[in-house]
N, C-alpha and C. Protein backbone atom coordinates (compact mmCIF):
# COMPACT_ATOMS: atom_id res chain seq x y z
N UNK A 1 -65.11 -49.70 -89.56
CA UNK A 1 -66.00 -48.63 -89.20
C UNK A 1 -65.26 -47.30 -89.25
N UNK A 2 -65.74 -46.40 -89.72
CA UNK A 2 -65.34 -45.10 -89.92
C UNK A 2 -65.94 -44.16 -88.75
N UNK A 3 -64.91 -43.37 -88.45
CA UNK A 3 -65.32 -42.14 -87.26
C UNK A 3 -65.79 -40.85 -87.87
N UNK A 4 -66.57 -40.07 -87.26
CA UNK A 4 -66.47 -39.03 -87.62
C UNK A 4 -65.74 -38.08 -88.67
N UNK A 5 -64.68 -38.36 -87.91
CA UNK A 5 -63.19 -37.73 -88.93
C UNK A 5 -62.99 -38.44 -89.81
N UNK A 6 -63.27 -39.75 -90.05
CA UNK A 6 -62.97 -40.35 -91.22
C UNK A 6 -64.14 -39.89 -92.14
N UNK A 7 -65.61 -40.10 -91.99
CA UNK A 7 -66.49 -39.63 -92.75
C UNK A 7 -66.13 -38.56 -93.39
N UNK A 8 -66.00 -37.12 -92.45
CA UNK A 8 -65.46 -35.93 -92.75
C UNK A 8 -64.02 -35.80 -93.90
N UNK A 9 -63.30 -36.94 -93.52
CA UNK A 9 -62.00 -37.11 -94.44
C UNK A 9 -62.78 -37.45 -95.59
N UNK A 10 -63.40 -38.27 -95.77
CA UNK A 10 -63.64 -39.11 -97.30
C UNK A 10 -64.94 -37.93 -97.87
N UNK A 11 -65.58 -37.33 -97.29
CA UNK A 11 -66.35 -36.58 -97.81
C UNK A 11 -65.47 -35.19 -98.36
N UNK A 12 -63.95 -34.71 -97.84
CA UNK A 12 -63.72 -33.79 -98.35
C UNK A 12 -62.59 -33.98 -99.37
N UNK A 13 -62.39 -35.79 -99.58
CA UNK A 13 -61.76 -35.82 -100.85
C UNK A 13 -62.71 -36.26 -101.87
N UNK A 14 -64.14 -36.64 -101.67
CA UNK A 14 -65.10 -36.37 -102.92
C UNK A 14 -65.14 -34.96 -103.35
N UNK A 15 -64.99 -34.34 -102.59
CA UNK A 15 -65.59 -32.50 -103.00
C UNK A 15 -64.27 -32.48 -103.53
N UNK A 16 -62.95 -32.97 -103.29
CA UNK A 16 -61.86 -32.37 -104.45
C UNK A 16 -62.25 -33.08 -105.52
N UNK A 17 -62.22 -34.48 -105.48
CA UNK A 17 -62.42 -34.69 -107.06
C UNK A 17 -63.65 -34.55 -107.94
N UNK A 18 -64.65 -34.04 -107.32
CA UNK A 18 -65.75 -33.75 -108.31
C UNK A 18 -66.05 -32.12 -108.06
N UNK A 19 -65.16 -31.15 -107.63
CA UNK A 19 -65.15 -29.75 -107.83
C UNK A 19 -66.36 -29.20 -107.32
N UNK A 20 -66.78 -27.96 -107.62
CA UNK A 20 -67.72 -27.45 -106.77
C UNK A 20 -68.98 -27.91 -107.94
N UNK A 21 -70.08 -27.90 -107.10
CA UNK A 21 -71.45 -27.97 -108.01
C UNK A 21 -71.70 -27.70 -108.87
N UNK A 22 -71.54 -25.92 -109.13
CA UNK A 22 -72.10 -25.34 -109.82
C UNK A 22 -71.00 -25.75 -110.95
N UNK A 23 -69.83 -26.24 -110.97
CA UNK A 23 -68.78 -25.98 -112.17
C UNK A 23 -69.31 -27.52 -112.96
N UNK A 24 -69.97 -28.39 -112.41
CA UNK A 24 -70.26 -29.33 -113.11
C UNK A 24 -71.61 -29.06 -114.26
N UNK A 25 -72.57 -27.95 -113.71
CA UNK A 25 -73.76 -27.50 -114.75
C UNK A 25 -73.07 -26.80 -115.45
N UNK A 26 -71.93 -25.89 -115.31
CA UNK A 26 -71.62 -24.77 -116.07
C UNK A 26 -71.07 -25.62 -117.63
N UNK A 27 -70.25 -26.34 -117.12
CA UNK A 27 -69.28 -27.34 -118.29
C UNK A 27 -70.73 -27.82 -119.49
N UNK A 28 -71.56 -28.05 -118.94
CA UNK A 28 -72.81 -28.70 -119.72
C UNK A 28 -73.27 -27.36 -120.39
N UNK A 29 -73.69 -26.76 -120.05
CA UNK A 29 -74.17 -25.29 -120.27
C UNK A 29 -73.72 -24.32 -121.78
N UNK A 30 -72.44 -24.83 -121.87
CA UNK A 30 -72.25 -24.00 -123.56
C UNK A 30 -73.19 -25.03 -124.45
N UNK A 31 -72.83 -26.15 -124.00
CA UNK A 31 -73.43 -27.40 -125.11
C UNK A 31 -75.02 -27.49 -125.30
N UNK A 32 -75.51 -27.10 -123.81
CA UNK A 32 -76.53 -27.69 -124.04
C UNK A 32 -77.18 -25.89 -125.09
N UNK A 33 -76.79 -24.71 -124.42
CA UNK A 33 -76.81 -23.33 -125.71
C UNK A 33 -76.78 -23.90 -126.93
N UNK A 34 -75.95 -24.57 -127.65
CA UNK A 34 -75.50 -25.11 -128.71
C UNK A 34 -77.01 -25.87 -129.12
N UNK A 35 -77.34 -26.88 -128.26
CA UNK A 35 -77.95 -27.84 -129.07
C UNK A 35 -79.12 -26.97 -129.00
N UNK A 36 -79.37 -25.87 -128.45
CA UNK A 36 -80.92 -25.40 -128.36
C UNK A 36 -80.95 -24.88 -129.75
N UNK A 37 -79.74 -23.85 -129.83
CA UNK A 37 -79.69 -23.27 -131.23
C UNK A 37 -79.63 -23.91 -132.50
N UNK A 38 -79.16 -24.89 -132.90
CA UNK A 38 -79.39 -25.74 -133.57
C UNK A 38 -80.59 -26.48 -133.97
N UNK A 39 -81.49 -26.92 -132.77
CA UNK A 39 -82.78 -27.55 -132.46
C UNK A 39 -83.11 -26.17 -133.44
N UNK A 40 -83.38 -25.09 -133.76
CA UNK A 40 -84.79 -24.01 -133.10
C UNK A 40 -83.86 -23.59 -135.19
N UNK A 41 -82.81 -24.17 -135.12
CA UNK A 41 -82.58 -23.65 -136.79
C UNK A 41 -83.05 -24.87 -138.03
N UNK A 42 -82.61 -25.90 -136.97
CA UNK A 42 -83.58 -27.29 -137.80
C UNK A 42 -84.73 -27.28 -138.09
N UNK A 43 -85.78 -26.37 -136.78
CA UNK A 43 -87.22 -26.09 -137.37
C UNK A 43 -87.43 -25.05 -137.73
N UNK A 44 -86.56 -24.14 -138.35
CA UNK A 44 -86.74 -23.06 -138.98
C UNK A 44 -87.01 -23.45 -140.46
N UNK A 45 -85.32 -24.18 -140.47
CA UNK A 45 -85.33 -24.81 -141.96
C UNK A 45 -86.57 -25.84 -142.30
N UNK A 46 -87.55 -26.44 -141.29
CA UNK A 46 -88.48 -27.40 -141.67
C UNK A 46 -89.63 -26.43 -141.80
N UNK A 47 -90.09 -25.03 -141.34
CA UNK A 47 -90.94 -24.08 -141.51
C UNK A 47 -91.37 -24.56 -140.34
N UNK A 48 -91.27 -25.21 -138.81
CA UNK A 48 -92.15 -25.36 -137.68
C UNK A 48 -91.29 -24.53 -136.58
N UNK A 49 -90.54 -23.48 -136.93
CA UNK A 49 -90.73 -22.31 -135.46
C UNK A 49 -89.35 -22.06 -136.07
N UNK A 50 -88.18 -21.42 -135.36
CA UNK A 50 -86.94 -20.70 -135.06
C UNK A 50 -86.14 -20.62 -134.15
N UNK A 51 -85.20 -19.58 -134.54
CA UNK A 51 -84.79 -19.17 -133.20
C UNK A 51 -85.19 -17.80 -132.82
N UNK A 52 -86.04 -17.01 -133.31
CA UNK A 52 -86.72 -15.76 -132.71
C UNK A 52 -87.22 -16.66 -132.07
N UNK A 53 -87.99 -17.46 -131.66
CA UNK A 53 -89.12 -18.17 -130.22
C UNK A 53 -88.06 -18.06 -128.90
N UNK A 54 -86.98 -18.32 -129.29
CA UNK A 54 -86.00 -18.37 -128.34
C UNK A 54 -86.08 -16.16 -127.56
N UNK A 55 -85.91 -15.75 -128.20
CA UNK A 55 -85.78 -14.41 -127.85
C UNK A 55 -86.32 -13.95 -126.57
N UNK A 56 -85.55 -13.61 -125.55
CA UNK A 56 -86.09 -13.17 -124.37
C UNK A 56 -86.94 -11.89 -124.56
N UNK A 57 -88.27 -11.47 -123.78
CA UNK A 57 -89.18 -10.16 -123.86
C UNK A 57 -88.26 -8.96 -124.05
N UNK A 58 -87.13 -8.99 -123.15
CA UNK A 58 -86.13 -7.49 -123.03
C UNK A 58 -85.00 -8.12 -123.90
N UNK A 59 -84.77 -9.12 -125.15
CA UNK A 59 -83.41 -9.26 -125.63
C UNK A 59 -83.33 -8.10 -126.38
N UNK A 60 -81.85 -7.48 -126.56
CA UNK A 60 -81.21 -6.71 -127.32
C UNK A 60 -81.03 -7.02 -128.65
N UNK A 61 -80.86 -6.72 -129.94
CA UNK A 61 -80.55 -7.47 -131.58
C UNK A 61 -79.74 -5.93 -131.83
N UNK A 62 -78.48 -5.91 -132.45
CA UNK A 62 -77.94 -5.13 -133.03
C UNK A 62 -77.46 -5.72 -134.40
N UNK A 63 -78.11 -4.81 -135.25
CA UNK A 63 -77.38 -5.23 -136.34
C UNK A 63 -76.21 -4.13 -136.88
N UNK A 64 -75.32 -4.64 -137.09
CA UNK A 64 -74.22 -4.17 -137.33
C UNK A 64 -73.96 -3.56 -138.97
N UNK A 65 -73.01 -1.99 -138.93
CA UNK A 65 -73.03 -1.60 -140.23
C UNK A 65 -73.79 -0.74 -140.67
N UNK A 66 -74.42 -0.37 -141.91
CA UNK A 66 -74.60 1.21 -142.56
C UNK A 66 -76.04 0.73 -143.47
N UNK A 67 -76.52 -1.11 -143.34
CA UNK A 67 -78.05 -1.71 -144.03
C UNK A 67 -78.68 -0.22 -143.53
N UNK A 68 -79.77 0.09 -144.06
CA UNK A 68 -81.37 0.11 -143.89
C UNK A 68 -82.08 -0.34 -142.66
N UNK A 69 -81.54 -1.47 -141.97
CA UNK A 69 -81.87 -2.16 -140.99
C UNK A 69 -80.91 -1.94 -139.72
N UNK A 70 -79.99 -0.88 -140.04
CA UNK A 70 -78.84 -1.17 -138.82
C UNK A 70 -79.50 -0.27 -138.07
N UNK A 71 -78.78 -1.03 -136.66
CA UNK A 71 -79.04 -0.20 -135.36
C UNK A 71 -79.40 -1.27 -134.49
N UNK A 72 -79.44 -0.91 -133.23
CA UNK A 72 -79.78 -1.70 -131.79
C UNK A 72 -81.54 -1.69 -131.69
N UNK A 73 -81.96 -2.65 -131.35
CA UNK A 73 -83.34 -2.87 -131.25
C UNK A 73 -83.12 -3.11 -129.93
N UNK A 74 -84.31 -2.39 -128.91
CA UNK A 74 -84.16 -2.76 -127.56
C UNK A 74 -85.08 -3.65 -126.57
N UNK A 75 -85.84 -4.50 -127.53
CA UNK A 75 -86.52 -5.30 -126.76
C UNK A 75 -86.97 -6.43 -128.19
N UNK A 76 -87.28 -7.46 -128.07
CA UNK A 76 -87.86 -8.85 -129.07
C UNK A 76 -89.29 -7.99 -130.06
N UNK A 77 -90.17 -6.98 -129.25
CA UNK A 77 -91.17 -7.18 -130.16
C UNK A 77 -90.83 -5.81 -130.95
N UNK A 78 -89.67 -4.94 -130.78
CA UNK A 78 -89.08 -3.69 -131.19
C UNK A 78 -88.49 -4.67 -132.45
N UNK A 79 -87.45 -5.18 -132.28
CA UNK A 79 -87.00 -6.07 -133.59
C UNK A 79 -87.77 -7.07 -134.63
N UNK A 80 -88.62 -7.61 -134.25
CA UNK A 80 -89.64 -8.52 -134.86
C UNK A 80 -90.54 -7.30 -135.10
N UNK A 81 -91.06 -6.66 -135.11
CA UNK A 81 -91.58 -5.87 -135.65
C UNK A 81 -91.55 -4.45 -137.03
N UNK A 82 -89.98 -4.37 -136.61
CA UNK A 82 -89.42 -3.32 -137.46
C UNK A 82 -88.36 -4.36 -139.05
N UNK A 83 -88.14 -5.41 -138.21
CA UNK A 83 -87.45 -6.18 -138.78
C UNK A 83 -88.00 -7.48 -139.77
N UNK A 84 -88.35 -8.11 -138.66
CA UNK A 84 -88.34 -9.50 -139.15
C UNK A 84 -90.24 -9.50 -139.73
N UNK A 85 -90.53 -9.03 -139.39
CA UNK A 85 -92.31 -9.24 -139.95
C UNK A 85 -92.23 -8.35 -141.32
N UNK A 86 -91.69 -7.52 -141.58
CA UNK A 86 -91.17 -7.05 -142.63
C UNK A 86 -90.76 -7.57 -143.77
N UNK A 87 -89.50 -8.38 -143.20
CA UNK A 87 -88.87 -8.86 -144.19
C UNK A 87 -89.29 -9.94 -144.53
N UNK A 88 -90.46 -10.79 -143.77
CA UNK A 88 -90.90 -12.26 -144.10
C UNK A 88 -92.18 -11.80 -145.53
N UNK A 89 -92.79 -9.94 -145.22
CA UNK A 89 -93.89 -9.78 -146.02
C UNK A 89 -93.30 -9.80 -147.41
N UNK A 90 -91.90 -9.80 -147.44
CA UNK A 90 -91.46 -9.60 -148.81
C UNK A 90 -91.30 -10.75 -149.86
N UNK A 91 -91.87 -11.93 -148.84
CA UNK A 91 -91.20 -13.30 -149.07
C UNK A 91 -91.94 -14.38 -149.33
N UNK A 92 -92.52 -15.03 -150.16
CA UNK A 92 -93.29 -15.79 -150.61
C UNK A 92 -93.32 -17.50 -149.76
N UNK A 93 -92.56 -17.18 -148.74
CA UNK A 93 -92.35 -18.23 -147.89
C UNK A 93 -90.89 -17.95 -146.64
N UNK A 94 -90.89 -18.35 -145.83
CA UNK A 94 -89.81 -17.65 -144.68
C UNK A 94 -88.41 -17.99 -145.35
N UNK A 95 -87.69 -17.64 -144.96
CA UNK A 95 -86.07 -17.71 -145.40
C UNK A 95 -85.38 -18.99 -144.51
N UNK A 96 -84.92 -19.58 -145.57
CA UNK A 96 -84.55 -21.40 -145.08
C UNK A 96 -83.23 -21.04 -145.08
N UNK A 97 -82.58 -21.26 -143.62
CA UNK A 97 -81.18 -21.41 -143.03
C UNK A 97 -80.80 -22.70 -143.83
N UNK A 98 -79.11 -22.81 -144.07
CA UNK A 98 -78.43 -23.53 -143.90
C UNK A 98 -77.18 -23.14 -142.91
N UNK A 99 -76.80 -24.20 -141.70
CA UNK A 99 -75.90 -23.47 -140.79
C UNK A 99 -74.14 -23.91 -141.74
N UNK A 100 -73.42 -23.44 -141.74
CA UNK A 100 -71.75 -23.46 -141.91
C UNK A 100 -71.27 -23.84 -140.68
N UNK A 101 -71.26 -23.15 -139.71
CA UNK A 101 -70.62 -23.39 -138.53
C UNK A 101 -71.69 -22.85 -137.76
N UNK A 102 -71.69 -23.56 -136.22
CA UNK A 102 -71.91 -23.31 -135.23
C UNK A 102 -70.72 -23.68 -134.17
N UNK A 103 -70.60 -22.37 -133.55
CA UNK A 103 -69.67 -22.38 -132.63
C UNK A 103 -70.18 -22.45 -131.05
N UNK A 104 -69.87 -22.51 -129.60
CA UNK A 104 -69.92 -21.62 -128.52
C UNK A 104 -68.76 -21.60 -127.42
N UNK A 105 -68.94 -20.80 -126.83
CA UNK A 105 -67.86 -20.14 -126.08
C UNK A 105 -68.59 -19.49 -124.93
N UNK A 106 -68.61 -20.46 -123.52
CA UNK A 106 -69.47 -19.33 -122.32
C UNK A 106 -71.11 -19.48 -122.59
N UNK A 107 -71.57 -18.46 -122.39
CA UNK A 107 -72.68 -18.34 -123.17
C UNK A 107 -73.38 -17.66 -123.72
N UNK A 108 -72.29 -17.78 -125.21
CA UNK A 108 -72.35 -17.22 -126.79
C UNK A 108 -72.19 -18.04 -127.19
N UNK A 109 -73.27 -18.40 -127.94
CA UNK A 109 -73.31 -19.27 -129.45
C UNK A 109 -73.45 -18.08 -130.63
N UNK A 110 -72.63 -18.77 -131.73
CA UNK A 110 -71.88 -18.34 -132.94
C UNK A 110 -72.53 -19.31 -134.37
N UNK A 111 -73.32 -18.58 -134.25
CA UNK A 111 -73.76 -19.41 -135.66
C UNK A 111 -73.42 -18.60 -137.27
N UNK A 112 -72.51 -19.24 -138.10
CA UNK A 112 -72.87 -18.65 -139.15
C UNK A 112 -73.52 -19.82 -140.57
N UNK A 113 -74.53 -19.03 -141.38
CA UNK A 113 -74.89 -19.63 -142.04
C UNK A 113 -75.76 -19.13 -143.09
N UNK A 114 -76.35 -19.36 -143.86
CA UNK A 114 -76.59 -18.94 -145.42
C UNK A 114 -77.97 -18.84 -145.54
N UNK A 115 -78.49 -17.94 -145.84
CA UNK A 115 -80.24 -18.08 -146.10
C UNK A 115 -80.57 -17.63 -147.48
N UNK A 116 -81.65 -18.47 -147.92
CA UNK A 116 -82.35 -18.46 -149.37
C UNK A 116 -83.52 -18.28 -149.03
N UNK A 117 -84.41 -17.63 -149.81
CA UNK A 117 -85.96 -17.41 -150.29
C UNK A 117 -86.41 -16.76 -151.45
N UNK A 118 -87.40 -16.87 -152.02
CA UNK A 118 -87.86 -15.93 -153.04
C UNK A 118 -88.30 -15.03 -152.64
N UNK A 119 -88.30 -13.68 -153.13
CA UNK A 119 -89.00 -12.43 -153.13
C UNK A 119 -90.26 -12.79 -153.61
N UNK A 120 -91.50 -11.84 -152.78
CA UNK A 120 -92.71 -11.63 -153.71
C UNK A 120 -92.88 -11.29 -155.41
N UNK A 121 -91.72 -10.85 -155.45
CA UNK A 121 -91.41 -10.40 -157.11
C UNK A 121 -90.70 -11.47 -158.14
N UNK A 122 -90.79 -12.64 -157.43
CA UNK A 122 -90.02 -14.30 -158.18
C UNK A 122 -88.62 -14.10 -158.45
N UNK A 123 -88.19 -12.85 -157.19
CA UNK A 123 -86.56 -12.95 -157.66
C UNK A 123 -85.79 -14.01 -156.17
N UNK A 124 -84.83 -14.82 -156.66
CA UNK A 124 -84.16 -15.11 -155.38
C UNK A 124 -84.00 -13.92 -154.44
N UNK A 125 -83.37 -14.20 -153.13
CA UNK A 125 -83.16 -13.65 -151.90
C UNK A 125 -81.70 -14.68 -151.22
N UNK A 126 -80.73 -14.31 -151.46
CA UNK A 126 -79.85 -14.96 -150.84
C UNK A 126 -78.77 -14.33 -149.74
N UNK A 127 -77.96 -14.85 -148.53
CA UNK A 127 -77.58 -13.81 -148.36
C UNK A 127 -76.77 -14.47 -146.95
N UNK A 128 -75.57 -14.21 -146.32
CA UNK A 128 -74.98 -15.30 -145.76
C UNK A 128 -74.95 -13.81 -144.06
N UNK A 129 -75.15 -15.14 -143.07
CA UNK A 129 -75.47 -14.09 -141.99
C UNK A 129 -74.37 -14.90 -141.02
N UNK A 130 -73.89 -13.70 -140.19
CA UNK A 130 -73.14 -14.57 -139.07
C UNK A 130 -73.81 -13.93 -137.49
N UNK A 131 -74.55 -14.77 -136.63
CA UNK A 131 -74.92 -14.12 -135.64
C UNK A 131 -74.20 -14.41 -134.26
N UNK A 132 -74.26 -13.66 -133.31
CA UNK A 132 -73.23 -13.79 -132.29
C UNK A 132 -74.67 -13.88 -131.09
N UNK A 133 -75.34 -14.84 -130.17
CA UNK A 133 -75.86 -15.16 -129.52
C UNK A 133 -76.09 -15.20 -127.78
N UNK A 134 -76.14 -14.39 -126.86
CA UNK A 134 -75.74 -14.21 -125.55
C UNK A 134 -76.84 -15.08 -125.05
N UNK A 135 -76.38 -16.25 -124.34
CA UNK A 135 -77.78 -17.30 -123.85
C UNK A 135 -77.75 -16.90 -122.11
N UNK A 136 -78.90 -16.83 -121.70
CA UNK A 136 -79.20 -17.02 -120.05
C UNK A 136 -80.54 -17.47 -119.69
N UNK A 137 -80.24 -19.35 -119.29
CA UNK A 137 -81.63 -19.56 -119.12
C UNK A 137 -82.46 -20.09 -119.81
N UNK A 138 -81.37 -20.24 -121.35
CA UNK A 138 -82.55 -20.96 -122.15
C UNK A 138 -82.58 -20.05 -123.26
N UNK A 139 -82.74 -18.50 -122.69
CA UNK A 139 -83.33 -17.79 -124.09
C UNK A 139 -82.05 -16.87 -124.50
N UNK A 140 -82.55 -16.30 -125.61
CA UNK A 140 -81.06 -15.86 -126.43
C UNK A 140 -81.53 -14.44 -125.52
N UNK A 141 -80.87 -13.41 -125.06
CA UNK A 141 -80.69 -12.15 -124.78
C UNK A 141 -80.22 -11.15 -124.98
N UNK A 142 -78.95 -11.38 -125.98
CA UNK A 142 -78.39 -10.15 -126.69
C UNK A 142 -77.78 -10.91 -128.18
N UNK A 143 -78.26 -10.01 -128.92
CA UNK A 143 -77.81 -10.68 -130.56
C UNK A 143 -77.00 -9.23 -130.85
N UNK A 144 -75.46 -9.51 -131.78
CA UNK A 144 -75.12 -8.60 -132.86
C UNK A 144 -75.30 -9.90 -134.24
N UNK A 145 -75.63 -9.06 -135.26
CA UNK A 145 -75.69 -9.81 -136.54
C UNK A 145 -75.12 -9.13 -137.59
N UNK A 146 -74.49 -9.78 -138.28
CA UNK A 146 -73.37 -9.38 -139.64
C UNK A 146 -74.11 -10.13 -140.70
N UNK A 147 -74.30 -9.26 -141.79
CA UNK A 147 -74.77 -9.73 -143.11
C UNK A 147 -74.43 -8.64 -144.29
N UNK A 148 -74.46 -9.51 -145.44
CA UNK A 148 -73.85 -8.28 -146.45
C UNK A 148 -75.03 -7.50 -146.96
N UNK A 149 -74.94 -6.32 -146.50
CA UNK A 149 -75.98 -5.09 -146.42
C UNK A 149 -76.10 -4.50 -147.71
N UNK A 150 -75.16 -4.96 -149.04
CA UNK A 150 -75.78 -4.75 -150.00
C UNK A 150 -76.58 -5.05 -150.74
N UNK A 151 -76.78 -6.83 -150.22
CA UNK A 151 -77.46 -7.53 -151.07
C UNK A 151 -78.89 -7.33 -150.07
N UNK A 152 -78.66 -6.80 -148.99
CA UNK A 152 -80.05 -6.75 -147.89
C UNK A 152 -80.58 -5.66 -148.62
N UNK A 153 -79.81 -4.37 -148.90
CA UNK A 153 -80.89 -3.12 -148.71
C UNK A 153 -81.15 -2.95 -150.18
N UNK A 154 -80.18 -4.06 -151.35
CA UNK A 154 -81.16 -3.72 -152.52
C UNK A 154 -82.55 -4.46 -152.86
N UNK A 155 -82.68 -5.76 -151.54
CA UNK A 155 -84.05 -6.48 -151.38
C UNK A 155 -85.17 -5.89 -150.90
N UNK A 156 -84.52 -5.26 -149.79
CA UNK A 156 -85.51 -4.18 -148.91
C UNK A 156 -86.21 -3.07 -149.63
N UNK A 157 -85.30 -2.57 -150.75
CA UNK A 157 -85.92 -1.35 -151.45
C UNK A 157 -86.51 -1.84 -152.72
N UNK A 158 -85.98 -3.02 -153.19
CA UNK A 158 -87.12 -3.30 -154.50
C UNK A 158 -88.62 -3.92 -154.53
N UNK A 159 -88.49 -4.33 -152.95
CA UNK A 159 -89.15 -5.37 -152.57
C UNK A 159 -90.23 -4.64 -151.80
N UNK A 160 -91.46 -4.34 -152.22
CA UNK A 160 -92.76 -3.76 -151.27
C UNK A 160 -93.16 -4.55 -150.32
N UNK A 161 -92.97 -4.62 -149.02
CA UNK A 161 -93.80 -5.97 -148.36
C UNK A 161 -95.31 -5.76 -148.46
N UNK A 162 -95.57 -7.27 -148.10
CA UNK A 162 -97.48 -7.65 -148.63
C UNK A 162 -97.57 -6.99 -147.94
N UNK A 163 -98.88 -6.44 -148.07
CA UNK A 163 -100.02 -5.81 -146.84
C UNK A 163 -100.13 -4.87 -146.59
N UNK A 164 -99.52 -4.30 -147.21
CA UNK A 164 -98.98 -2.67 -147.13
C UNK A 164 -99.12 -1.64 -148.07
């Protein structure tokens, strides 16, 4: 039979060897970032959603560099709007990821990877992107994105989007 103090003893060498609470979700927490981003690029590449769905109402997107497209967008429907609804009108079908690497660290996921589509004008669209991902909660909240801005802004300018 255990006393008091013994309970108290054996209960405060569980709390050493299994650390504090919160450090046991945190350890899970880059991975489980990881597998969301991945999930949401698998159905990008299948045409059933993304990772814009992921985008928090107030996330940040900076794109980085001297594109046509550079600059800080300060909220999801500021960027999807100026950006991405744009560039899908140019496109005879959405732009199919392939990932290279996915990385994370904390919670930043690091994806880089390669996108193809046709232009409305039957020319390819190719073009290799590396995005840097700030997760809290599930949803992405701050993006910088690197892509080669020459092959972006001579698509952007030859390319009229539909509807317009």
């Amino acid at each position: 039979m255990f006393t008091r103090a013994g309970y108290f003893f054996v209960a405060v060498i569980l709390a050493c060897l299994m650390g504090p609470p919160s450090m046991h979700a945190s350890e899970t927490k880059p991975e489980a970032n990881k597998q969301l981003i991945q999930a949401s690029f698998d159905r990008w590449r299948a045409g059933t959603g993304g990772p814009f769905e992921l985008l928090a109402v107030d996330a940040t997107w900076t794109i980085t560099g001297k594109s046509l497209a550079a600059k800080e967008y300060a909220s999801r429907d500021e960027f999807l709007d100026t950006v991405i609804k744009p560039f899908n009108a140019r496109l005879t079908k959405p732009l199919s990821p392939t990932i290279r690497s996915l990385y994370t660290e904390g919670d930043t996921v690091i994806v880089l990877f390669d996108g193809e589509a046709t232009a409305v004008d039957g020319k390819p669209y190719r073009n290799t992107y590396a995005w840097f991902m700030e997760m809290r909660d599930g949803k992405i909240v701050n993006v910088t994105a690197f892509f080669d801005s020459i092959t972006f802004d001579e698509f952007w300018r030859r390319v009229p989007p539909r509807g317009r």
